[in-house]
Protein backbone atom coordinates (compact mmCIF):
# COMPACT_ATOMS: atom_id res chain seq x y z
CA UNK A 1 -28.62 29.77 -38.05
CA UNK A 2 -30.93 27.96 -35.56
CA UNK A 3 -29.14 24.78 -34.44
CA UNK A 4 -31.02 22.94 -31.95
CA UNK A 5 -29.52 19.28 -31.92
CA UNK A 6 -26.57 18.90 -29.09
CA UNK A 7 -27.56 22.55 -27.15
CA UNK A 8 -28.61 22.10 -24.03
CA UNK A 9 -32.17 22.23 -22.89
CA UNK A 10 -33.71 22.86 -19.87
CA UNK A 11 -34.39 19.11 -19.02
CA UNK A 12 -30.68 17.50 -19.74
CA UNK A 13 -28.78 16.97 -16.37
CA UNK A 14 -25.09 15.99 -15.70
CA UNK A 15 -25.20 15.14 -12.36
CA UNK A 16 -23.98 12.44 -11.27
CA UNK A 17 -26.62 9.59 -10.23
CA UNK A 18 -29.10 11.49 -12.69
CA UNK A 19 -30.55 10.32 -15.92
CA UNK A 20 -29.53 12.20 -18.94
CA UNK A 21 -32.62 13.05 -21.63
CA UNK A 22 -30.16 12.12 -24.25
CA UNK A 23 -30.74 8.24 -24.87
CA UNK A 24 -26.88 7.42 -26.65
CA UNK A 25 -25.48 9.04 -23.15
CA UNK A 26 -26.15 7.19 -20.37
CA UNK A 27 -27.30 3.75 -19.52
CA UNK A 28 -31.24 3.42 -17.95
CA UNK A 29 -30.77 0.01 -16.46
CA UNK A 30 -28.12 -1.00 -13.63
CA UNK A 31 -24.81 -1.58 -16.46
CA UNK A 32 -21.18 -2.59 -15.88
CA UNK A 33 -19.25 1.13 -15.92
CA UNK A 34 -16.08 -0.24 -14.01
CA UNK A 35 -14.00 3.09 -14.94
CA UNK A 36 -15.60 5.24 -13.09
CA UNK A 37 -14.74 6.81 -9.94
CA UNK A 38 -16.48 5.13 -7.05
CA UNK A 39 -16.21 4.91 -3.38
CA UNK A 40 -17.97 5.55 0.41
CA UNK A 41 -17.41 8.79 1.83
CA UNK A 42 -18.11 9.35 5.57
CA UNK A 43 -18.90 12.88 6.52
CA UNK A 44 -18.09 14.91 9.64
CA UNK A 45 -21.86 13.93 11.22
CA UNK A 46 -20.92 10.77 10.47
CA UNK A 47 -23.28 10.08 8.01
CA UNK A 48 -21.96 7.30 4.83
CA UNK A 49 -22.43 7.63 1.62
CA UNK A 50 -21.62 5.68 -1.30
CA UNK A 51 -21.87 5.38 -5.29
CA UNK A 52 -20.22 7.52 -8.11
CA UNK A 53 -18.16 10.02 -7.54
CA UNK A 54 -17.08 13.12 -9.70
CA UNK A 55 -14.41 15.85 -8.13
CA UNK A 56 -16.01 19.67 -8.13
CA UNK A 57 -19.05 18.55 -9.42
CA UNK A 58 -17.94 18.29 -13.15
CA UNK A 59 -13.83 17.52 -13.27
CA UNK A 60 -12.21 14.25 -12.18
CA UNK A 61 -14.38 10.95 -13.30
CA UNK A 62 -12.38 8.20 -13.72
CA UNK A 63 -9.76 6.13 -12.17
CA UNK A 64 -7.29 6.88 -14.87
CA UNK A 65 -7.80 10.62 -13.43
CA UNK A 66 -5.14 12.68 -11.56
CA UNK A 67 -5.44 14.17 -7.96
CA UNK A 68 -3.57 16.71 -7.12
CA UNK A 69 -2.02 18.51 -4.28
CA UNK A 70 1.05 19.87 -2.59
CA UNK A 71 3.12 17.63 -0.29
CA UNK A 72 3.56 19.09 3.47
CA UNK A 73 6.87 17.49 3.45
CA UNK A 74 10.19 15.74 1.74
CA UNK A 75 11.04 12.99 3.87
CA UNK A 76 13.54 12.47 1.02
CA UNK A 77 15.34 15.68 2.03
CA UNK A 78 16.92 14.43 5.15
CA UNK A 79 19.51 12.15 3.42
CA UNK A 80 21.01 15.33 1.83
CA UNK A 81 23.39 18.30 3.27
CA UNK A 82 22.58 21.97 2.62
CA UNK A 83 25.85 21.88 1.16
CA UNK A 84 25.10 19.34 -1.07
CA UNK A 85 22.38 21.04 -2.58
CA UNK A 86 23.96 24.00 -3.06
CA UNK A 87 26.77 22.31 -5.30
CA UNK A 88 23.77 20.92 -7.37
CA UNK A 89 23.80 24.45 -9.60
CA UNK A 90 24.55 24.42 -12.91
CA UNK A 91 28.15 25.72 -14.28
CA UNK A 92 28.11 29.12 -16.48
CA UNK A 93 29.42 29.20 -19.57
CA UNK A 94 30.17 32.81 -21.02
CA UNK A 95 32.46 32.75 -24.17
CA UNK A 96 33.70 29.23 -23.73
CA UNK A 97 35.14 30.23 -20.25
CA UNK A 98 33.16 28.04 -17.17
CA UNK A 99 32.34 30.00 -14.24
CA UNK A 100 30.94 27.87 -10.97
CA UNK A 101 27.33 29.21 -10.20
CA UNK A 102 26.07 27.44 -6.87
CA UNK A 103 23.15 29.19 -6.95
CA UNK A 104 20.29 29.15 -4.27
CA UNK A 105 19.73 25.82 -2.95
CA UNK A 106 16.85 23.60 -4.92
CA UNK A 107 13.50 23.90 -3.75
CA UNK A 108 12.75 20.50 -2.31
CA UNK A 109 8.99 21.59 -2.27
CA UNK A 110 7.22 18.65 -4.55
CA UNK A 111 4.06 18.75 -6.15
CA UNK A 112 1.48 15.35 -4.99
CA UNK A 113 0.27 13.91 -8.41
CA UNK A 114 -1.73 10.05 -7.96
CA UNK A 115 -4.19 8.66 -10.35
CA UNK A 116 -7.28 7.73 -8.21
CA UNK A 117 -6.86 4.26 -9.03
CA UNK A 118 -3.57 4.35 -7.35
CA UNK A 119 -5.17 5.67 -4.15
CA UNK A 120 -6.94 3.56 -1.06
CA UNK A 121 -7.93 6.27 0.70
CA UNK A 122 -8.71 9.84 1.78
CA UNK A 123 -8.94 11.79 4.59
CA UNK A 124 -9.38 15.33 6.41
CA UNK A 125 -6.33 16.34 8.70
CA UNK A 126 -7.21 19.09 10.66
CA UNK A 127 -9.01 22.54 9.51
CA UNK A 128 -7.57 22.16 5.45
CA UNK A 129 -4.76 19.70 5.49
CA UNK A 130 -5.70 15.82 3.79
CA UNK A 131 -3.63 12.80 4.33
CA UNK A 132 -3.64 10.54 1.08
CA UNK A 133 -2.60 6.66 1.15
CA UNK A 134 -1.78 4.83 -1.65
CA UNK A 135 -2.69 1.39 -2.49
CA UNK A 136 0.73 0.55 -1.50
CA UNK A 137 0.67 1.71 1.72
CA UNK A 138 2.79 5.02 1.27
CA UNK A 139 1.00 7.70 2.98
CA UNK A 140 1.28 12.01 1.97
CA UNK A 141 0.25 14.69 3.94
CA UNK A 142 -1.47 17.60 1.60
CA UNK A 143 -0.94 20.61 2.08
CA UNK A 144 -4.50 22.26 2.79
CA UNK A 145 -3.49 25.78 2.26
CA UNK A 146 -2.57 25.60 -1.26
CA UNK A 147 -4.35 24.82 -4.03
CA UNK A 148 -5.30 21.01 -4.27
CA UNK A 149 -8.38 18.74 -5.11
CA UNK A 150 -9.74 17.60 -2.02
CA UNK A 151 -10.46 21.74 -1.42
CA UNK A 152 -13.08 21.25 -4.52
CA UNK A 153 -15.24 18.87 -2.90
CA UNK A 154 -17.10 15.94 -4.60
CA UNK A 155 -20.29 14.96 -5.82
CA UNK A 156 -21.55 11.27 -4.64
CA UNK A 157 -24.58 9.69 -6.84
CA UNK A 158 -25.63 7.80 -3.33
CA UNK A 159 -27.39 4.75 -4.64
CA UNK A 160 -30.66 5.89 -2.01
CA UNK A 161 -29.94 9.68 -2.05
CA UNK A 162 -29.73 10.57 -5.50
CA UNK A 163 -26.28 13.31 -6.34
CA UNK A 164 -25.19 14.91 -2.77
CA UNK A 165 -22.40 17.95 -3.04
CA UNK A 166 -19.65 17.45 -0.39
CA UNK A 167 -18.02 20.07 0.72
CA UNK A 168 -14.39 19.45 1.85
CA UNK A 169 -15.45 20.99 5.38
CA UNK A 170 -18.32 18.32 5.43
CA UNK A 171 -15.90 15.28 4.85
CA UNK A 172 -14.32 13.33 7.08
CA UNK A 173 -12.89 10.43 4.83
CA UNK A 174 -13.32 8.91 1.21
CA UNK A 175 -12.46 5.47 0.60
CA UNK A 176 -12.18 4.19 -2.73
CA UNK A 177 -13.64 1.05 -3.35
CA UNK A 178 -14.59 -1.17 -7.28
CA UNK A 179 -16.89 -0.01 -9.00
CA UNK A 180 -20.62 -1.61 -9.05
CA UNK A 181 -23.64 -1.60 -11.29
CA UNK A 182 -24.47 1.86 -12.16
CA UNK A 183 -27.37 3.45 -13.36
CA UNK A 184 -27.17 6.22 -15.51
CA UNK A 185 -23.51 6.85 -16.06
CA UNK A 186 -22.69 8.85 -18.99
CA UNK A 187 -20.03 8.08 -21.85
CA UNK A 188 -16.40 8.50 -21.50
CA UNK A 189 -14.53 10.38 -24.19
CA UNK A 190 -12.65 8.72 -26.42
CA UNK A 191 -10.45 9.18 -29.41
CA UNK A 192 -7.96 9.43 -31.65
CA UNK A 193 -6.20 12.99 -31.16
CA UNK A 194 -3.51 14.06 -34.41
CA UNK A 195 -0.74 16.31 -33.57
CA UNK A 196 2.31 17.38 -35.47
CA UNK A 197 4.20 14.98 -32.87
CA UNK A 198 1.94 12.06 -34.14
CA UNK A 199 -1.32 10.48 -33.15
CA UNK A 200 -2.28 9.39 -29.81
CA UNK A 201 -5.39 7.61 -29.06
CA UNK A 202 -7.35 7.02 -25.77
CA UNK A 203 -9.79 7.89 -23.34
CA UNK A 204 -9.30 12.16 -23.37
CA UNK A 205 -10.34 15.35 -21.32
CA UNK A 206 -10.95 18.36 -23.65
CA UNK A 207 -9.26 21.53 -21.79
CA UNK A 208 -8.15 19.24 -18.94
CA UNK A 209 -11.79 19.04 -17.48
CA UNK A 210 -14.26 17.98 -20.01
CA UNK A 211 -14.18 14.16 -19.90
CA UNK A 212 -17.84 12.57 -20.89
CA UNK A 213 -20.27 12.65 -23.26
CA UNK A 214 -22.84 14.80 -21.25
CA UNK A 215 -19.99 17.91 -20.81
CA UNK A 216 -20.14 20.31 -22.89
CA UNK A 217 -18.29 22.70 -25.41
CA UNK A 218 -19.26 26.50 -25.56
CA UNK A 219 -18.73 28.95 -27.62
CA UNK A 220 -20.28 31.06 -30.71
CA UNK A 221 -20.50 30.91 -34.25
CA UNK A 222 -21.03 33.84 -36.46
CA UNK A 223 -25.24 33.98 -35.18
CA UNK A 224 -25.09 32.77 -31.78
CA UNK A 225 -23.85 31.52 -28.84
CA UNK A 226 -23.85 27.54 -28.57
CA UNK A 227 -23.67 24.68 -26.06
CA UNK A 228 -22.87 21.79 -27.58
CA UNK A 229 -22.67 17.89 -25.95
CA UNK A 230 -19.74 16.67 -26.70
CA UNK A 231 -21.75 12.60 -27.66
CA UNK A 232 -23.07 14.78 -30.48
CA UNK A 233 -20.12 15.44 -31.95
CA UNK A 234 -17.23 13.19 -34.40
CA UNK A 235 -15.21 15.40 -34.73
CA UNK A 236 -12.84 18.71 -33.62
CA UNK A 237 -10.28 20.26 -35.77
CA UNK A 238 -8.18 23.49 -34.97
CA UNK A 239 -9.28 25.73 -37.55
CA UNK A 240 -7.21 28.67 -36.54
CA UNK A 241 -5.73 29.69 -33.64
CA UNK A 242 -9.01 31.33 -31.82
CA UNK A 243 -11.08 28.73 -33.22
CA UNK A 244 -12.10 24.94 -34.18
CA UNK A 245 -14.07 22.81 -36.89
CA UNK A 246 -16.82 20.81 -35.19
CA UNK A 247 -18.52 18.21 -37.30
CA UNK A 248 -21.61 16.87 -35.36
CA UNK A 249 -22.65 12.84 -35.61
CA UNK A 250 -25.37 14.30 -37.94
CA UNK A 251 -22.62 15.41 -40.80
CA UNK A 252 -23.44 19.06 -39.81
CA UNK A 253 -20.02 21.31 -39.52
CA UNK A 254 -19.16 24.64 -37.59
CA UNK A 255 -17.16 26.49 -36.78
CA UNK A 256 -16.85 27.73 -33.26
CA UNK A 257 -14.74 30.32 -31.49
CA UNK A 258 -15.15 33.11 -28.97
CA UNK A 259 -14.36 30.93 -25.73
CA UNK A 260 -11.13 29.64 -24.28
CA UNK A 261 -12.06 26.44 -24.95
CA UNK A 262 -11.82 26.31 -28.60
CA UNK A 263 -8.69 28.64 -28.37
CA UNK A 264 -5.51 29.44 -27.94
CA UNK A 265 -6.59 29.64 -24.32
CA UNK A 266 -7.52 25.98 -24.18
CA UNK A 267 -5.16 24.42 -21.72
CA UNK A 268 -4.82 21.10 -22.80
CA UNK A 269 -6.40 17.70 -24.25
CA UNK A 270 -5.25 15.01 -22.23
CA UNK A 271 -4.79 11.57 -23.66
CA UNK A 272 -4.53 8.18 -21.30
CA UNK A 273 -2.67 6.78 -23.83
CA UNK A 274 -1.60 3.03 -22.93
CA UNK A 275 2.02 3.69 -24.44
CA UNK A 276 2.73 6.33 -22.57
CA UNK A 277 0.46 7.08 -19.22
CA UNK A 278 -1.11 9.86 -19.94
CA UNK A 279 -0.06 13.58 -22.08
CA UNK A 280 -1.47 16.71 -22.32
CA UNK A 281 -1.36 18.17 -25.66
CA UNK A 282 -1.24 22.02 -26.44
CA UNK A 283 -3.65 23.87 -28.10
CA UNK A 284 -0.71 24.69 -30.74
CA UNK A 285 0.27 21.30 -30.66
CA UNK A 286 -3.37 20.26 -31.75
CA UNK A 287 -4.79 19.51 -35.33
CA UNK A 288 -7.66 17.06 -34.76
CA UNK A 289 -9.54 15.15 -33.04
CA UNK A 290 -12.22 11.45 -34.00
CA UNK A 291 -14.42 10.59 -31.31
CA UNK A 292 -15.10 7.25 -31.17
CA UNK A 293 -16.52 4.43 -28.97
CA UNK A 294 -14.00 3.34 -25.73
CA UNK A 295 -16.07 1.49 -22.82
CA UNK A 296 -15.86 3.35 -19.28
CA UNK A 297 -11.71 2.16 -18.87
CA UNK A 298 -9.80 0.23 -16.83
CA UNK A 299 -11.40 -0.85 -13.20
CA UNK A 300 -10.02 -0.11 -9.68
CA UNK A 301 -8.61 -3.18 -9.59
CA UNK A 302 -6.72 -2.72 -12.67
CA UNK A 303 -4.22 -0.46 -11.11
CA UNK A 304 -1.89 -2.67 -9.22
CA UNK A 305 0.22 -1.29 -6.20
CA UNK A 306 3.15 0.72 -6.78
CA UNK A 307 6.57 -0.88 -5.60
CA UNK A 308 10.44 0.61 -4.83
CA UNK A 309 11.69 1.53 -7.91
CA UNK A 310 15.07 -0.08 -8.62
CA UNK A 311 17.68 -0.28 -10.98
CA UNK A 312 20.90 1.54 -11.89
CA UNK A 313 22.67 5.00 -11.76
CA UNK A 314 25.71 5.61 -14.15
CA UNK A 315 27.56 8.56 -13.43
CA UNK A 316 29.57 10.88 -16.15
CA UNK A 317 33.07 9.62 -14.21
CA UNK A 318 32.23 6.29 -15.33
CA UNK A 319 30.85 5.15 -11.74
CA UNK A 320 27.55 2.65 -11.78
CA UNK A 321 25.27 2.23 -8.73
CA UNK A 322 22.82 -0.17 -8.03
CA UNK A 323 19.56 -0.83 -5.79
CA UNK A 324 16.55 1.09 -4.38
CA UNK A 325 16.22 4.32 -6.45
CA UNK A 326 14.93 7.95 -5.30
CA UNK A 327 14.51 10.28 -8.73
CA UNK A 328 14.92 14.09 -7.79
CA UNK A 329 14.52 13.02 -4.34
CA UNK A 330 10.86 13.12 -4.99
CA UNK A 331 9.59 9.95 -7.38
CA UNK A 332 10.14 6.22 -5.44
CA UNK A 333 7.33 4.34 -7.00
CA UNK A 334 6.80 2.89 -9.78
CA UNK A 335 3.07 4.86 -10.00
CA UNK A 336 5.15 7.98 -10.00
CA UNK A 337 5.75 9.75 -13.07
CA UNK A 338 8.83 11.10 -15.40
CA UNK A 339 7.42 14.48 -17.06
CA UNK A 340 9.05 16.23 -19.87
CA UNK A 341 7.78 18.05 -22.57
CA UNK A 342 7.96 17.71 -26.75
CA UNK A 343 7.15 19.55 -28.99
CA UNK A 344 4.09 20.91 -27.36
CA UNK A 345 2.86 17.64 -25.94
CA UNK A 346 3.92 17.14 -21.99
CA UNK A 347 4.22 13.57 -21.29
CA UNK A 348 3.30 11.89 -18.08
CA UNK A 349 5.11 8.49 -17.95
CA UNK A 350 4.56 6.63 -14.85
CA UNK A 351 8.10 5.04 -14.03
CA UNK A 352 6.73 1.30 -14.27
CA UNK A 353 7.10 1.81 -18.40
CA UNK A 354 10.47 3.68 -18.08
CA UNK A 355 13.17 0.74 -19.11
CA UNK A 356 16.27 3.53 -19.34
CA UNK A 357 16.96 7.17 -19.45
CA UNK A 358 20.06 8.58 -21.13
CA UNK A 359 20.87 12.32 -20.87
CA UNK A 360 23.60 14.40 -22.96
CA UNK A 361 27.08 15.31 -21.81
CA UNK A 362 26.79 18.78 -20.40
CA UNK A 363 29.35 19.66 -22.65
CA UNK A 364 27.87 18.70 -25.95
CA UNK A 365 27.00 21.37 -28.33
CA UNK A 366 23.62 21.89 -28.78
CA UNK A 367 22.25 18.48 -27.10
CA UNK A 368 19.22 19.76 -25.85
CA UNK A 369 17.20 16.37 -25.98
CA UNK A 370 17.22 13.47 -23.31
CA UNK A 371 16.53 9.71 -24.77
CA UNK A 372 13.93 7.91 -22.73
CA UNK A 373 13.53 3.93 -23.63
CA UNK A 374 10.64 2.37 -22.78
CA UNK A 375 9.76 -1.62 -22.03
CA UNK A 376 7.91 -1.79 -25.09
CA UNK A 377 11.03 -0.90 -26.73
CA UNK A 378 10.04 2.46 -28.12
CA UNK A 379 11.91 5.51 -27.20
CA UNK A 380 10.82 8.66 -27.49
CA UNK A 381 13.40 11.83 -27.49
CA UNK A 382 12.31 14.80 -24.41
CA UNK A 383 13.37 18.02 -23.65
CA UNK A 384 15.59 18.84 -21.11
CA UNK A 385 12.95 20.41 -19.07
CA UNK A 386 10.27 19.28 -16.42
CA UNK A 387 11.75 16.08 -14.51
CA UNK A 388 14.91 16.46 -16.86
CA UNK A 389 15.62 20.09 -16.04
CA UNK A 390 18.23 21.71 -14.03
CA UNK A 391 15.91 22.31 -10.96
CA UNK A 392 15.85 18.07 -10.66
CA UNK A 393 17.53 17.76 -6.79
CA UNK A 394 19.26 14.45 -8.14
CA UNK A 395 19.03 11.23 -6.74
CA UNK A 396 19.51 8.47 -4.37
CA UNK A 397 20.69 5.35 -4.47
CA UNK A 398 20.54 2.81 -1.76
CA UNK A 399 22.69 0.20 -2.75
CA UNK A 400 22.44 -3.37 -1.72
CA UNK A 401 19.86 -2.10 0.52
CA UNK A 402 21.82 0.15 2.97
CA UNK A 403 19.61 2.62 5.32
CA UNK A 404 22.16 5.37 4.02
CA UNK A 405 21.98 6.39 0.37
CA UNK A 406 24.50 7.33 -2.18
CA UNK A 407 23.56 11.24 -3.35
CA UNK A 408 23.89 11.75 -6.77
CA UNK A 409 24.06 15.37 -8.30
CA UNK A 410 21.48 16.08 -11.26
CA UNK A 411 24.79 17.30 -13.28
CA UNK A 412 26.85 14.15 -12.59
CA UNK A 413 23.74 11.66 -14.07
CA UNK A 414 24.74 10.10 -17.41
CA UNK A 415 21.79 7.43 -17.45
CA UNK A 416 19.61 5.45 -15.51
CA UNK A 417 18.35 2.08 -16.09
CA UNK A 418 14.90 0.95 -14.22
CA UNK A 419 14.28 -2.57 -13.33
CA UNK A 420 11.47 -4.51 -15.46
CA UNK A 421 7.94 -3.42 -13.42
CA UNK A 422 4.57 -4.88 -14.56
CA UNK A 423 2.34 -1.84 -14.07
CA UNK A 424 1.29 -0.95 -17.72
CA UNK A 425 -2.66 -0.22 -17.37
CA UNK A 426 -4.78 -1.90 -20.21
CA UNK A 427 -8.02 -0.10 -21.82
């Protein structure tokens, strides 16, 4: 079968600051994208740039987008003993009979996770560390030596330069600034995604990297070996597990398969869905996918700063403490998230939705679910894994605003109640 229309030819381009050959992909005159990435980066020579920017060349777009890193630190850490960590491990329960297990002491390592509209700046520290501040003024050190996205570099579309590749050696500092005109910029994905835990709909990245129209999905039907755009396409259903239904905007359907992407291999669509922040939905999880028309997103400005998360901590002896909240001595913000898995979709809630959480005795039979209420009202049911398993550190309170926290074990939390936040991000 010779299909032609949606491979790639020799002329298409995906660069950034490029023109696509592909008219419904891109826009040829100076156009309002405000969703994309965009900022000035100043390099080690001290030469500026600034226009579009895309992470690795092909991965991170938009501000609705996640960097990621390792934190150098836990400045969260000091307010707890060694002691006190150690009596955070979970009892053991053989035969009905409870046997204490303190365990190692948790890792107090934690992950650095920001959307890039949450993020003013950042910059190089040293030979591979990064230091990243947030719109709110919070600043992280990155770890350099472990695996993180400033070590992929960017690509700028310089509005006199054309698309430069930045190497992280060759960059000094990136600040992040709104988004102007653009020429060129290629369509954001967008869709309704169905999955056996319902439908979510939103702008998406197919396999946690593909995000526009000009990426591509690869793989082979039963003649050949294809490259396919996904603007060309409608349509993606899971077909089996080591393969997937395309139907193209033309009506045309096949079926694809030999690649990870189109596999059980695939590791993920991800879904900005305004409900929820953003989740990541297994391959297994996965039965179909609509593509349909979305805009670029929500602008830099769109992403307000994060503040103190606040509310209240009731314990399982009945005690209730309020003020300035710490969640597994990691999360403070209300731009950080709550993740917890269900069913096969992980969901990434940043705390600003989060009205309540309430967790199961650790003595009931079989309660393997924790109930999270959102300020929309809806709740959704989690399991106890992720931010709700036992490696959570527990959490501090400061109440009425005292420089010394109460600690509260993981094991002791019966529910937590966040104050009403207004950081909900609109398409």
């Amino acid at each position: 079968m010779a299909l032609t229309a949606g491979c790639r030819g020799p002329e298409q381009n995906t660069d950034v600051g490029t023109v696509s050959a592909t008219p419904p992909t891109t826009s040829l005159s100076p156009a309002p994208h405000p969703g994309f990435l965009y900022g000035r980066v100043i390099t080690d020579d001290g030469t500026i740039y600034e226009g579009r920017l895309r992470w690795g060349r092909d991965e991170e777009a938009s501000w609705g987008d996640y960097f990621n890193g390792l934190k150098d630190d836990n400045p969260w850490a000091d307010h707890v003993s060694q002691e006190q960590l150690e009596k955070q491990g979970f009892p053991l329960t053989i035969f009905g009979f409870e046997f204490a297990d303190w365990g190692s002491p948790i890792d107090l390592v934690r992950p650095f996770m920001a959307r890039f509209g949450d993020i003013a700046r950042i910059e190089a520290q040293g030979v591979f560390g990064s230091r990243v501040t947030l719109k709110s003024g919070t600043m992280f050190a990155i770890n350099g030596m472990e695996a993180n996205d400033f070590e992929d570099g960017v690509r700028v579309g310089d509005i006199g330069r054309g698309a430069v590749d930045l190497a992280r050696r060759q960059i000094r500092s990136i600040e992040f600034l709104p988004t102007t005109l653009l020429s060129g910029a290629p369509t954001r994905l967008y869709g309704t995604v169905r999955t056996r835990q319902g439908d979510f709909t939103g702008f998406l990245q197919w396999d946690r990297q593909q995000g526009v129209g000009s990426d591509t999905l690869d793989g082979r039907t039963a003649d050949e070996e294809l490259s396919l755009r996904f603007d060309t396409l409608r349509s993606i259903a899971r077909h089996s597990p080591h393969s997937a239904l395309l139907t193209l905007l033309d009506g045309r359907e096949i079926v694809l398969s030999g690649s990870r992407e189109v596999g059980d291999g695939n590791r993920g669509i991800y879904v900005d869905d305004g409900r929820y922040g953003r989740v990541l939905i297994s391959w297994n999880a996965f039965e179909h996918v609509d593509f349909s028309p979305g805009g670029s997103g929500p602008a830099y400005g769109d992403f307000p700063p994060g503040r103190p998360l606040t509310g209240s901590v009731t314990t399982l002896d009945g005690r209730r403490l309020v003020g300035r909240l710490v969640y597994d001595l990691d999360e403070s913000e209300t731009t950080d998230t709550l993740d917890a898995p269900s069913q096969g979709v992980d969901y990434t809630l940043p705390f600003g939705l989060v009205a309540s959480i309430a967790l199961p005795a650790h003595d009931e039979t079989g309660a393997r679910r924790a109930w999270v209420t959102l300020h929309s009202g809806e709740a959704l049911e989690l399991e106890l894994a992720g931010d709700f398993g036992e490696g959570n550190a527990g959490l501090l309170v400061f109440v009425d605003g005292r420089q010394s926290p109460e600690y509260v074990l993981w094991k002791d939390v019966k529910g937590v109640a966040f104050d009403v936040t207004t950081v909900q991000i609109e398409r």
